[in-house]
C-alpha atoms as a PDB file:
ATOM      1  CA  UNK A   1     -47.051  47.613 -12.533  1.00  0.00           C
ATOM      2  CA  UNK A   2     -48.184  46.192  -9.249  1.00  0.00           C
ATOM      3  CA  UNK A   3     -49.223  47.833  -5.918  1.00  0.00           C
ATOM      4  CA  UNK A   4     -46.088  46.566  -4.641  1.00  0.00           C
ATOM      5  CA  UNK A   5     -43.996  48.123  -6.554  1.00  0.00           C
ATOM      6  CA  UNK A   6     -45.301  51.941  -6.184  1.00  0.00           C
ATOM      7  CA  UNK A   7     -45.121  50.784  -2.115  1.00  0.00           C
ATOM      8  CA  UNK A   8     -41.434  50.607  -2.540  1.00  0.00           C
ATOM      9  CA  UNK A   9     -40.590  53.692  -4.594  1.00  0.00           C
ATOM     10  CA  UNK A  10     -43.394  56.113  -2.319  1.00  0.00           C
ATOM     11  CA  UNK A  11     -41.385  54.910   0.792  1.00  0.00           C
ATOM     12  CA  UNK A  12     -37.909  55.888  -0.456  1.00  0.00           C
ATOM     13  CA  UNK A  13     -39.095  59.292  -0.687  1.00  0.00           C
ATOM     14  CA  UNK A  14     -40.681  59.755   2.582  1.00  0.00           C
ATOM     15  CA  UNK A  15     -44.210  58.346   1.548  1.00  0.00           C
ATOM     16  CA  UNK A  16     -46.893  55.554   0.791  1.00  0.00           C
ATOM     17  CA  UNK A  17     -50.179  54.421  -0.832  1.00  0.00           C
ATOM     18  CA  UNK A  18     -52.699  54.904   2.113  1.00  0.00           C
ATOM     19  CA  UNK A  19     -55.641  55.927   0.808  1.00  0.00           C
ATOM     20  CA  UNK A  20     -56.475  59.329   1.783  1.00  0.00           C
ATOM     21  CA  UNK A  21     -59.877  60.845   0.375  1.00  0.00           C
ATOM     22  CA  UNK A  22     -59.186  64.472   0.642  1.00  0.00           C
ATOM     23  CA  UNK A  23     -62.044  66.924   1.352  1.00  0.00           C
ATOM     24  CA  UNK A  24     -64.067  68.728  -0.763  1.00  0.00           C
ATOM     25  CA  UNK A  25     -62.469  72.051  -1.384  1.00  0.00           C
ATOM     26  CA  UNK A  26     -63.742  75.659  -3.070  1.00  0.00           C
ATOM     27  CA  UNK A  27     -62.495  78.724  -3.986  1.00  0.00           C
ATOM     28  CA  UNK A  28     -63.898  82.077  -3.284  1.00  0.00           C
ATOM     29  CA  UNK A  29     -64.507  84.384  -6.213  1.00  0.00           C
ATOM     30  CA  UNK A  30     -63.520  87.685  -4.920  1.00  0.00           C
ATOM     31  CA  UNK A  31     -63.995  89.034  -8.801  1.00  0.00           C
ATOM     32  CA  UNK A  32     -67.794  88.255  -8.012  1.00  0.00           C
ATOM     33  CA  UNK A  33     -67.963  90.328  -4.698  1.00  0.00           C
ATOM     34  CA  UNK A  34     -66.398  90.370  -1.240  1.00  0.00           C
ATOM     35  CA  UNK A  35     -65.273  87.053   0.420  1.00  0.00           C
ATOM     36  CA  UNK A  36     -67.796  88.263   3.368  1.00  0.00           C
ATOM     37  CA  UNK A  37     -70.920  88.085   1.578  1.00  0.00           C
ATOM     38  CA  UNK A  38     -70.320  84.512  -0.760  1.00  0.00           C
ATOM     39  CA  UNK A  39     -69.729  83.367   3.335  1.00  0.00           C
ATOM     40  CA  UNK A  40     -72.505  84.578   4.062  1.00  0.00           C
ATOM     41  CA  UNK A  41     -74.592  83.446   1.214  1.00  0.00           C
ATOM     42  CA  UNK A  42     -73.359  79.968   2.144  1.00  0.00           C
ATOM     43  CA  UNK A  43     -74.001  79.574   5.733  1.00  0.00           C
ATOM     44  CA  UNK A  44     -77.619  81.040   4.687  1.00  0.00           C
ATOM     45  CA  UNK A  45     -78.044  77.537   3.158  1.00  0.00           C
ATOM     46  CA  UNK A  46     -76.234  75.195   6.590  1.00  0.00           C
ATOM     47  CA  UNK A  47     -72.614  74.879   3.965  1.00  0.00           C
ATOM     48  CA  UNK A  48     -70.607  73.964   6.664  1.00  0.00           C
ATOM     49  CA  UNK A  49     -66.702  76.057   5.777  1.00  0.00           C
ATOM     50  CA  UNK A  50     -63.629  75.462   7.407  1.00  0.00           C
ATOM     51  CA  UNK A  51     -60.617  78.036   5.620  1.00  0.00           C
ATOM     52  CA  UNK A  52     -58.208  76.285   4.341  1.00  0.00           C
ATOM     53  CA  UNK A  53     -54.715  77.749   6.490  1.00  0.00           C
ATOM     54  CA  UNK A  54     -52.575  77.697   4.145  1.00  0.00           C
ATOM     55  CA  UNK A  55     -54.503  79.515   0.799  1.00  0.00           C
ATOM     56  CA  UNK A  56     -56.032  82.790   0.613  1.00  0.00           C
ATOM     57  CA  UNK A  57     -59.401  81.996  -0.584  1.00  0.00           C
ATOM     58  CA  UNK A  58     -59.764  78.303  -0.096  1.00  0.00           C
ATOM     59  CA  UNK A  59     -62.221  76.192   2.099  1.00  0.00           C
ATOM     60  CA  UNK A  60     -63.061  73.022   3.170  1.00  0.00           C
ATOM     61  CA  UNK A  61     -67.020  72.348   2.665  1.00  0.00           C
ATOM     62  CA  UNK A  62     -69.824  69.988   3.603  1.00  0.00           C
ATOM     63  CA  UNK A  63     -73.116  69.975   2.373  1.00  0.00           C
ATOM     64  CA  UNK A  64     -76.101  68.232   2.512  1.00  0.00           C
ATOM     65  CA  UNK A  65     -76.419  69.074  -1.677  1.00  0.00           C
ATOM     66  CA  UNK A  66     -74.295  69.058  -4.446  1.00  0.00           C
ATOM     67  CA  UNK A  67     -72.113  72.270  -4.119  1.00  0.00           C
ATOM     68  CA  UNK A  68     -71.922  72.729  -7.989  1.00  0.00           C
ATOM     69  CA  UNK A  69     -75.571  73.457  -8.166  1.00  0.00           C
ATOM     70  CA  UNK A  70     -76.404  76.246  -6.130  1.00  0.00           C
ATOM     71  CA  UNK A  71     -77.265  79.702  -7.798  1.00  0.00           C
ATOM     72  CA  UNK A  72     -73.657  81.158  -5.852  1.00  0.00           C
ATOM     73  CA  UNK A  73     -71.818  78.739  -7.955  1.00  0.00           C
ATOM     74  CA  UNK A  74     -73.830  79.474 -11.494  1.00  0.00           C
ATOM     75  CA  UNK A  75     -72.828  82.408 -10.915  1.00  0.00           C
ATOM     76  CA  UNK A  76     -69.349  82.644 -10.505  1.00  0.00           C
ATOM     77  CA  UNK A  77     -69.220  83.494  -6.518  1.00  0.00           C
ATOM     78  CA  UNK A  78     -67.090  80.095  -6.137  1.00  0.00           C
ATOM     79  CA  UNK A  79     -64.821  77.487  -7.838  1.00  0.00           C
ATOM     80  CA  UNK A  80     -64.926  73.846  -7.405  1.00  0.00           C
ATOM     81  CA  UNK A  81     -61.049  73.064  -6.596  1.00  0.00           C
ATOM     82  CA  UNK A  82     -59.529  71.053  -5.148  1.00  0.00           C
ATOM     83  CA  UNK A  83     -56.935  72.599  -1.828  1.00  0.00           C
ATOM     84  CA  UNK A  84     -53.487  71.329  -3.297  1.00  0.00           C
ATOM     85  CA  UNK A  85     -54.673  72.420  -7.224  1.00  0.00           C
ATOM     86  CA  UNK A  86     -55.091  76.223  -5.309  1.00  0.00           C
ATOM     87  CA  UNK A  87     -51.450  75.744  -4.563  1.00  0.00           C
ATOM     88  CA  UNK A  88     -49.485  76.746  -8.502  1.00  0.00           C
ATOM     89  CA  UNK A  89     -51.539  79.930  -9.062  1.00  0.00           C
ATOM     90  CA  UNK A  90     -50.867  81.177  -5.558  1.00  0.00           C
ATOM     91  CA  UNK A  91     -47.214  80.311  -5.504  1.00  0.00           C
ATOM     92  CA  UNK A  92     -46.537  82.345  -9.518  1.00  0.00           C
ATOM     93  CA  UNK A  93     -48.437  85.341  -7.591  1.00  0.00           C
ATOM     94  CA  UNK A  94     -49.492  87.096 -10.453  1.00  0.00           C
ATOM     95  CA  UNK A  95     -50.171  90.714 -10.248  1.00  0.00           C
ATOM     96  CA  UNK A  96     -51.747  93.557 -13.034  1.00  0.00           C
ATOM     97  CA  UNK A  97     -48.469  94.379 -14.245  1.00  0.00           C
ATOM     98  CA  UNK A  98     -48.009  90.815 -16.112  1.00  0.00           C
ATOM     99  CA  UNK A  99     -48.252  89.132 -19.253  1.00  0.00           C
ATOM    100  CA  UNK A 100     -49.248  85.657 -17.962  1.00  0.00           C
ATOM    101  CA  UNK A 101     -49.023  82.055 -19.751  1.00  0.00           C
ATOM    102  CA  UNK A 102     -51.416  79.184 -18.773  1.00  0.00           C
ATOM    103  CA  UNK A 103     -49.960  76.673 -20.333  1.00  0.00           C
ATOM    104  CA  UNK A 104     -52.834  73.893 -20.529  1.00  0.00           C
ATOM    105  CA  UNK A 105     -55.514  75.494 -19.196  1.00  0.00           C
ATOM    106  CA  UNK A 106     -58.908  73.313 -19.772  1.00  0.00           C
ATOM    107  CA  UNK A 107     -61.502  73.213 -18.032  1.00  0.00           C
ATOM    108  CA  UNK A 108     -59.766  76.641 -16.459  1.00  0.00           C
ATOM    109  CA  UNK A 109     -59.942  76.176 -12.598  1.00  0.00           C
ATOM    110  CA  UNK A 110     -56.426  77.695 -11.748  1.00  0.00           C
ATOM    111  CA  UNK A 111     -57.210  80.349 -14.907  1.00  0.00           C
ATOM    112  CA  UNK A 112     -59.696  81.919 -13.384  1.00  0.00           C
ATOM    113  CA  UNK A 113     -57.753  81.840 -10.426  1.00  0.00           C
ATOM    114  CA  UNK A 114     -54.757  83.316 -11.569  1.00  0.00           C
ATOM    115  CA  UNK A 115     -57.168  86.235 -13.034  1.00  0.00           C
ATOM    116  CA  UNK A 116     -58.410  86.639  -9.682  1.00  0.00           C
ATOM    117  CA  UNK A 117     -55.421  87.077  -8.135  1.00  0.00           C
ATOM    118  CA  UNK A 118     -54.349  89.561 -10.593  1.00  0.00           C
ATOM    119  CA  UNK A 119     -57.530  91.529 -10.406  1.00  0.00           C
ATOM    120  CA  UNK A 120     -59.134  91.418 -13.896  1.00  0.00           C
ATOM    121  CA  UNK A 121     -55.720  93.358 -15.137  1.00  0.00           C
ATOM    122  CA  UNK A 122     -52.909  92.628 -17.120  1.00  0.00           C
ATOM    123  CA  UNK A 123     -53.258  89.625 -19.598  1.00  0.00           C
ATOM    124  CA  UNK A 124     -53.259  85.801 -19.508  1.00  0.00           C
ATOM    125  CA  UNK A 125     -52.874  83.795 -22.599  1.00  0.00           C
ATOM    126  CA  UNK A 126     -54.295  80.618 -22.262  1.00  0.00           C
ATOM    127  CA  UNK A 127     -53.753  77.505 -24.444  1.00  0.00           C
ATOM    128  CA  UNK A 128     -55.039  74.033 -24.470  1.00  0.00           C
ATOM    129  CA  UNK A 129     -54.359  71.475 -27.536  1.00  0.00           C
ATOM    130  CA  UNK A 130     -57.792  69.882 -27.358  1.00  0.00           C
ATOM    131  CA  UNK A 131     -60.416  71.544 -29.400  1.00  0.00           C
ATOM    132  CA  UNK A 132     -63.487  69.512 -27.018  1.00  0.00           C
ATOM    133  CA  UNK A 133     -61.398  71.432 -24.214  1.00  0.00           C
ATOM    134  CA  UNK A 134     -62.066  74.754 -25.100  1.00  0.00           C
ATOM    135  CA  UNK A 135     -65.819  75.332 -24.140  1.00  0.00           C
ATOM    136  CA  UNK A 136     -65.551  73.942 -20.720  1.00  0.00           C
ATOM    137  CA  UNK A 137     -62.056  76.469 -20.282  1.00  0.00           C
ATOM    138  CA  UNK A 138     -64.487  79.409 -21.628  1.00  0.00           C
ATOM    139  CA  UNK A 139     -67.445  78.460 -20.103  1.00  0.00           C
ATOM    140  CA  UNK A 140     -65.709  79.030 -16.653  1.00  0.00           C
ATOM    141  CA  UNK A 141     -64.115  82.122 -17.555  1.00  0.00           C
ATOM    142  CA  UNK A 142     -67.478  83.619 -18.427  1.00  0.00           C
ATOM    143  CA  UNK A 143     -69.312  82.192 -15.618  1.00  0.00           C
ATOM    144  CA  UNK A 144     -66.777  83.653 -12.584  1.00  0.00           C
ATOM    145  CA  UNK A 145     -66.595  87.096 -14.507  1.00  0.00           C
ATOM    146  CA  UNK A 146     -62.827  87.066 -16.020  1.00  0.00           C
ATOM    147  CA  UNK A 147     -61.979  89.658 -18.432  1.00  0.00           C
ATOM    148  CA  UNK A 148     -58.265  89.675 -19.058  1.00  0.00           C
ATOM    149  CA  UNK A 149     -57.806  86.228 -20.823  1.00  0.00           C
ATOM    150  CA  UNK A 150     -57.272  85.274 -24.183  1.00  0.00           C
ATOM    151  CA  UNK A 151     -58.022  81.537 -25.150  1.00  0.00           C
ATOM    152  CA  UNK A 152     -56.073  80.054 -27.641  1.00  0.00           C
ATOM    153  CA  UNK A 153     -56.483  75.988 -29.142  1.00  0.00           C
ATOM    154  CA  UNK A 154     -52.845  76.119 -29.239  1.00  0.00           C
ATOM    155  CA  UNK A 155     -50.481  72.986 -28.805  1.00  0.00           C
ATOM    156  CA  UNK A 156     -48.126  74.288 -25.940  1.00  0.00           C
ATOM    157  CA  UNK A 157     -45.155  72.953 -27.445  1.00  0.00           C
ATOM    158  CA  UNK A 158     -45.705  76.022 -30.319  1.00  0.00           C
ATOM    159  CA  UNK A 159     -46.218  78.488 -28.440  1.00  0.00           C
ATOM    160  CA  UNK A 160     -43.524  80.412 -29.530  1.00  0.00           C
ATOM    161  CA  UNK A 161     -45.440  80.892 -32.980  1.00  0.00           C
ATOM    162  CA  UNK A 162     -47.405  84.112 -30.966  1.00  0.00           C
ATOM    163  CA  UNK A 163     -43.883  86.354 -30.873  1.00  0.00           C
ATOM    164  CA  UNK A 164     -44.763  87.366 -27.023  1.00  0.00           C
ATOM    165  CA  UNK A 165     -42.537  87.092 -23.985  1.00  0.00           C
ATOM    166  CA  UNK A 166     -43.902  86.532 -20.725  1.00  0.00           C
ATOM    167  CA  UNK A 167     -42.893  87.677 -17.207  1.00  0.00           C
ATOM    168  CA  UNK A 168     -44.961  84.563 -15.287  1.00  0.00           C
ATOM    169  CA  UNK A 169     -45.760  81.214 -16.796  1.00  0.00           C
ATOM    170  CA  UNK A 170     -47.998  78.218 -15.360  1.00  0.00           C
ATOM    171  CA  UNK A 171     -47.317  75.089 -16.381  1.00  0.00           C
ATOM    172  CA  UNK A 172     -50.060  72.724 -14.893  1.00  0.00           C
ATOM    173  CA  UNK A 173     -48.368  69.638 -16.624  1.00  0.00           C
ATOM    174  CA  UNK A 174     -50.168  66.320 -18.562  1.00  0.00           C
ATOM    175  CA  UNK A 175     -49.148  63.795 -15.927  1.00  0.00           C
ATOM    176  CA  UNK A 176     -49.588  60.407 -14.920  1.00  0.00           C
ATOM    177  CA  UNK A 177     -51.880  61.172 -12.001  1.00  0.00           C
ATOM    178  CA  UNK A 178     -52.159  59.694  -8.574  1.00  0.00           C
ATOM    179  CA  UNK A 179     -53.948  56.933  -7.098  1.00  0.00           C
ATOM    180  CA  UNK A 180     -56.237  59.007  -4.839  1.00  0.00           C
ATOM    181  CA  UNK A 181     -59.768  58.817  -6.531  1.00  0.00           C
ATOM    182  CA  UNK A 182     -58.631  56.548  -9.152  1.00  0.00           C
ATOM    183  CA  UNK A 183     -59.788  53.404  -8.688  1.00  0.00           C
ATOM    184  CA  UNK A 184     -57.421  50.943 -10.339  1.00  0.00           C
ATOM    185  CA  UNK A 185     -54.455  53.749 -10.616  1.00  0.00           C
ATOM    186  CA  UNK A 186     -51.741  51.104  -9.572  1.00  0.00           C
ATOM    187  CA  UNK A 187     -52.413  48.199 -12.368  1.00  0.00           C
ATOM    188  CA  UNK A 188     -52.858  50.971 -15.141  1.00  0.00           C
ATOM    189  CA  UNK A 189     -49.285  53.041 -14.651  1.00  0.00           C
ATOM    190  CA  UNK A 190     -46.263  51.679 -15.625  1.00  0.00           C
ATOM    191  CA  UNK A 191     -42.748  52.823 -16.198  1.00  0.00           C
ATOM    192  CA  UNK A 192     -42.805  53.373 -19.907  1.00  0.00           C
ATOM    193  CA  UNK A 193     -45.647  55.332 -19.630  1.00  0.00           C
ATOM    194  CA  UNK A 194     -44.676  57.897 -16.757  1.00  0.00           C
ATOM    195  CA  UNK A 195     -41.107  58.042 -18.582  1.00  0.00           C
ATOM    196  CA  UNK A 196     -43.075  59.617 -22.287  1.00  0.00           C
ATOM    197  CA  UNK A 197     -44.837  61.978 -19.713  1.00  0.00           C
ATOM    198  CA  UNK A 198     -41.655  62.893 -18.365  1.00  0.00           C
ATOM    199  CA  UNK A 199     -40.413  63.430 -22.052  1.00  0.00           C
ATOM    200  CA  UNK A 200     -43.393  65.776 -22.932  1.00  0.00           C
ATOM    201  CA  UNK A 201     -43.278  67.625 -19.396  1.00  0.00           C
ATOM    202  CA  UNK A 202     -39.579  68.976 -20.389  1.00  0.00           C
ATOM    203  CA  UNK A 203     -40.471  69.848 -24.122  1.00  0.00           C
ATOM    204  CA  UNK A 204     -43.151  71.696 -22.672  1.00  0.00           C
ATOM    205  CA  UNK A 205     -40.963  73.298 -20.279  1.00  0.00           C
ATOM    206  CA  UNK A 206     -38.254  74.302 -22.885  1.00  0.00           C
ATOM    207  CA  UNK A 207     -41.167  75.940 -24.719  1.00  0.00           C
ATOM    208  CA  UNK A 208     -41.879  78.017 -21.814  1.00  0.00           C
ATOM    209  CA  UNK A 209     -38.266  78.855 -20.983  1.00  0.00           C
ATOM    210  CA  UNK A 210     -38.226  79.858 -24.728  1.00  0.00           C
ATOM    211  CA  UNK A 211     -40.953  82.374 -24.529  1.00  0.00           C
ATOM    212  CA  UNK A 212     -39.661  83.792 -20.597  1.00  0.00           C
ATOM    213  CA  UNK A 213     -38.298  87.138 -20.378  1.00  0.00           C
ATOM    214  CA  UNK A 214     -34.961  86.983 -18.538  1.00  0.00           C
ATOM    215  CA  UNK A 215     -36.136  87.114 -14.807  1.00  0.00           C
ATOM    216  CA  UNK A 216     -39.132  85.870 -15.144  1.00  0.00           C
ATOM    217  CA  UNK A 217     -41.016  83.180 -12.920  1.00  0.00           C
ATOM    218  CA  UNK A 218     -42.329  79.671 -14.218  1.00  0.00           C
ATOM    219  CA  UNK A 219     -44.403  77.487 -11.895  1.00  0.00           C
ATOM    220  CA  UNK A 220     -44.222  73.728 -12.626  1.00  0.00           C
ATOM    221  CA  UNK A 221     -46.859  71.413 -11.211  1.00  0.00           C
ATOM    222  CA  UNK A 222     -48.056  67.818 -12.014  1.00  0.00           C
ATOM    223  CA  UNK A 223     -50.910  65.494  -9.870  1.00  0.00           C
ATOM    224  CA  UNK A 224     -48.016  63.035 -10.037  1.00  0.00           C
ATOM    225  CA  UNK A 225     -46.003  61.709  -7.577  1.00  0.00           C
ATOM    226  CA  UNK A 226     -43.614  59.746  -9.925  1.00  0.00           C
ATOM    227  CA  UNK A 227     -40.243  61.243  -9.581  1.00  0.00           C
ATOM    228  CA  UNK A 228     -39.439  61.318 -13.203  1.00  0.00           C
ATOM    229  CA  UNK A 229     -42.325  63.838 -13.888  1.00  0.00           C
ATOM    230  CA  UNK A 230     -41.259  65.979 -10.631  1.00  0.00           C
ATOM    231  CA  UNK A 231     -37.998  66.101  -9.214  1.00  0.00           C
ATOM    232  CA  UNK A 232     -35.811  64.534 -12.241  1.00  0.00           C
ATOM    233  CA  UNK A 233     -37.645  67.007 -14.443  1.00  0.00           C
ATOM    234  CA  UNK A 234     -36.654  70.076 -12.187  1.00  0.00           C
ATOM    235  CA  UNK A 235     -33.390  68.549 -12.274  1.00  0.00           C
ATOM    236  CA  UNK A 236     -33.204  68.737 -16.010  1.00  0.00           C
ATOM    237  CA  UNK A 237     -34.574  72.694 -15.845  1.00  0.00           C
ATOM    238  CA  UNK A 238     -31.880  73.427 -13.557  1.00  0.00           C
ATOM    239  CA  UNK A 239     -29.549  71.578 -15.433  1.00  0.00           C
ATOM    240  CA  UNK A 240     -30.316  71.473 -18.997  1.00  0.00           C
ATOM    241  CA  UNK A 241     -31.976  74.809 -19.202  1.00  0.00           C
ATOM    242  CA  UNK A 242     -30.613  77.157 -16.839  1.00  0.00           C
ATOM    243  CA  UNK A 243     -33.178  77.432 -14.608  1.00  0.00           C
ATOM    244  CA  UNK A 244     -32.833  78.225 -10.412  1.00  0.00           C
ATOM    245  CA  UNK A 245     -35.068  77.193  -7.873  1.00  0.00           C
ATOM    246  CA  UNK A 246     -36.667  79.713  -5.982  1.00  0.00           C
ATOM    247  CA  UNK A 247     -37.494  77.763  -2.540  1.00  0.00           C
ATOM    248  CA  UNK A 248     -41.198  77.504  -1.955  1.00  0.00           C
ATOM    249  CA  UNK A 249     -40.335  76.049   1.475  1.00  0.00           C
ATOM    250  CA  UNK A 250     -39.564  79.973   2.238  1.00  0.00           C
ATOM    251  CA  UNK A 251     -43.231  80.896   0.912  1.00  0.00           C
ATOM    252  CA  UNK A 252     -44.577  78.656   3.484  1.00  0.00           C
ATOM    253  CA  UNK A 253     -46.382  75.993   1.651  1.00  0.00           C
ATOM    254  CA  UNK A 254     -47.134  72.649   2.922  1.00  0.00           C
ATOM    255  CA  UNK A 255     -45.354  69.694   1.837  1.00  0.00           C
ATOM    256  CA  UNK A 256     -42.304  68.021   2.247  1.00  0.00           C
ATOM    257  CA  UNK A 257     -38.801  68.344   0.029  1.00  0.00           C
ATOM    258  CA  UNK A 258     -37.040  65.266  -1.212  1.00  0.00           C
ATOM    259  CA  UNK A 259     -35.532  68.225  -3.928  1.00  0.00           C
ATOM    260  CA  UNK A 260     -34.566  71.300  -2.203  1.00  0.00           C
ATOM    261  CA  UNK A 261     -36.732  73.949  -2.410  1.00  0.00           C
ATOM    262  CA  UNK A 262     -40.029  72.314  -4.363  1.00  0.00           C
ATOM    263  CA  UNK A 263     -42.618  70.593  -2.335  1.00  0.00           C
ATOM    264  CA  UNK A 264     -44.149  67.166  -2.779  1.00  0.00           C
ATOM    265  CA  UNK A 265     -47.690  66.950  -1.565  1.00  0.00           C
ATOM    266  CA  UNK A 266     -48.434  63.363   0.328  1.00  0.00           C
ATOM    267  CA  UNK A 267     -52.119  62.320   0.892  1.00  0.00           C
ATOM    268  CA  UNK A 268     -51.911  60.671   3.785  1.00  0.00           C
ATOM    269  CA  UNK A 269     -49.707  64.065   5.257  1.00  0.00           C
ATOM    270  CA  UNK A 270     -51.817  66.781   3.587  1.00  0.00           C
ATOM    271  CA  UNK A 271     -55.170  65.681   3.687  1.00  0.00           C
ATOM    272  CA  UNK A 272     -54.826  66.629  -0.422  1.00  0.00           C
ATOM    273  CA  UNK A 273     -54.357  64.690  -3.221  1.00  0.00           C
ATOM    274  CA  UNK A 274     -50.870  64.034  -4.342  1.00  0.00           C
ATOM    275  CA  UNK A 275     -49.427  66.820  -5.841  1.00  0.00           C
ATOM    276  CA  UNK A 276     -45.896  68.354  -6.433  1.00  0.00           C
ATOM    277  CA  UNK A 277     -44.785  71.955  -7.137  1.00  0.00           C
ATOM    278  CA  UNK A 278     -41.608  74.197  -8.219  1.00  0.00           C
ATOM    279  CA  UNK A 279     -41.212  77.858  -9.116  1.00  0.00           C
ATOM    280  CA  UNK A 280     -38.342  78.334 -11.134  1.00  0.00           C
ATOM    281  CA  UNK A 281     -36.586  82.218 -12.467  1.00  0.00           C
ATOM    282  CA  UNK A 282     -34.564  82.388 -15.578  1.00  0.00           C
END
């Protein structure tokens, strides 16, 4: 497809293709030590850190170096991540008393976030197909201190094969991506190919509605902004599989709402890169 044609679709639903280059984003690793002192630590070396308003442990950073090559970040005291990917673990909200699914997990960014929010306790079960995937997904979870994950090289879509049901599941969908740091985004996408990831993103969901206790909370994501990966495939939860909304709009996170209750993230609005997001109960 052409430039053109993503122009006229983005505008329908509130939005266009400015290029937006969003800032460079971290996470503080509270499992590593108090927020205070990794602050500290950082301004010690000129980081210039602006909090990010709307996430708990997230801020902006410049740098005269390369911020994954400090000794705070070998060692855990930080995460690379980028402000609107700090968005799904936040919004599931995770606490000790759950059994947690990461869905596709690699390299294991909002893992390690989810295990922060939950404190080291409970359990997370996290799964990615790719056998290359796995060391970069254990790797992190070793180098910001987690202890309550177990990694599996599983393909999501079998999940049910581990006989467990779980009260909060993240599914950080496969998706087409978005034309913010992707040179070239626009001639590479097409329609046939954002309607198979569409087709994978709600087999992948069934899966996870299939292994949800009654009550429980999934969080749906994608870095897409195609509405056949985002608000057609909520449609189809809700629809199909018996899913409700629970408004995010009410949690306060940034975004706007072309389906009621789930946010889309646009670049040139949010300073991010595109991004949507829906919490759904059973």
């Amino acid at each position: 497809m052409d430039k053109q044609f993503f122009s006229e679709r983005y505008e329908a639903l509130g939005g266009n293709t400015e290029a937006v280059r969003p800032k460079r984003a971290i996470r503080l690793n509270t499992l590593r030590g108090p927020a205070s002192d990794i602050l500290r630590k950082l301004t010690a070396k000129e980081v210039t850190l602006e909090k990010i308003p709307f996430l708990e442990n997230g801020y902006y950073v410049e740098s005269r170096f390369s911020m994954g090559a400090t000794p705070e970040y070998l060692l855990g005291e930080y995460q690379l991540q980028e402000a609107a990917s700090q968005l799904p673990a936040e919004a599931l909200a995770p606490t000790e008393k759950d059994l947690v699914l990461d869905m596709c997990a690699a390299p294991g960014a909002k893992t390690t976030q989810l295990a922060q929010l939950m404190d080291n306790k409970g359990l997370i079960i996290a799964l990615d197909l790719k056998k290359e995937r796995i060391p970069s997904l254990t790797n992190n979870l070793e180098r910001m201190g987690v202890t309550n994950t177990m990694v599996y090289q599983m393909n999501a879509l079998e999940v049910g094969k581990l006989n467990l049901k779980f009260t909060k599941i993240l599914l950080d969908a496969p998706c087409s991506g978005n034309y913010v740091g992707e040179p070239g985004w626009f001639e590479r996408r097409d329609l046939e190919g954002i309607r198979r990831n569409a087709e994978l993103q709600r087999k992948l969901l069934k899966a996870a509605v299939d292994v949800l206790e009654d009550g429980g909370t999934i969080v749906y994501s994608t870095c897409s902004l195609e509405p056949e990966e985002d608000e057609e495939t909520i449609r189809y939860a809700v629809e199909e599989l018996g899913l409700k909304i629970v408004p995010l709009d009410k949690e306060g996170i940034i975004g706007d709402s072309v389906l009621e209750g789930t946010r889309r993230l646009w670049p040139h609005k949010t300073g991010t890169q595109g991004f949507f997001l829906a919490k759904l109960k059973k």
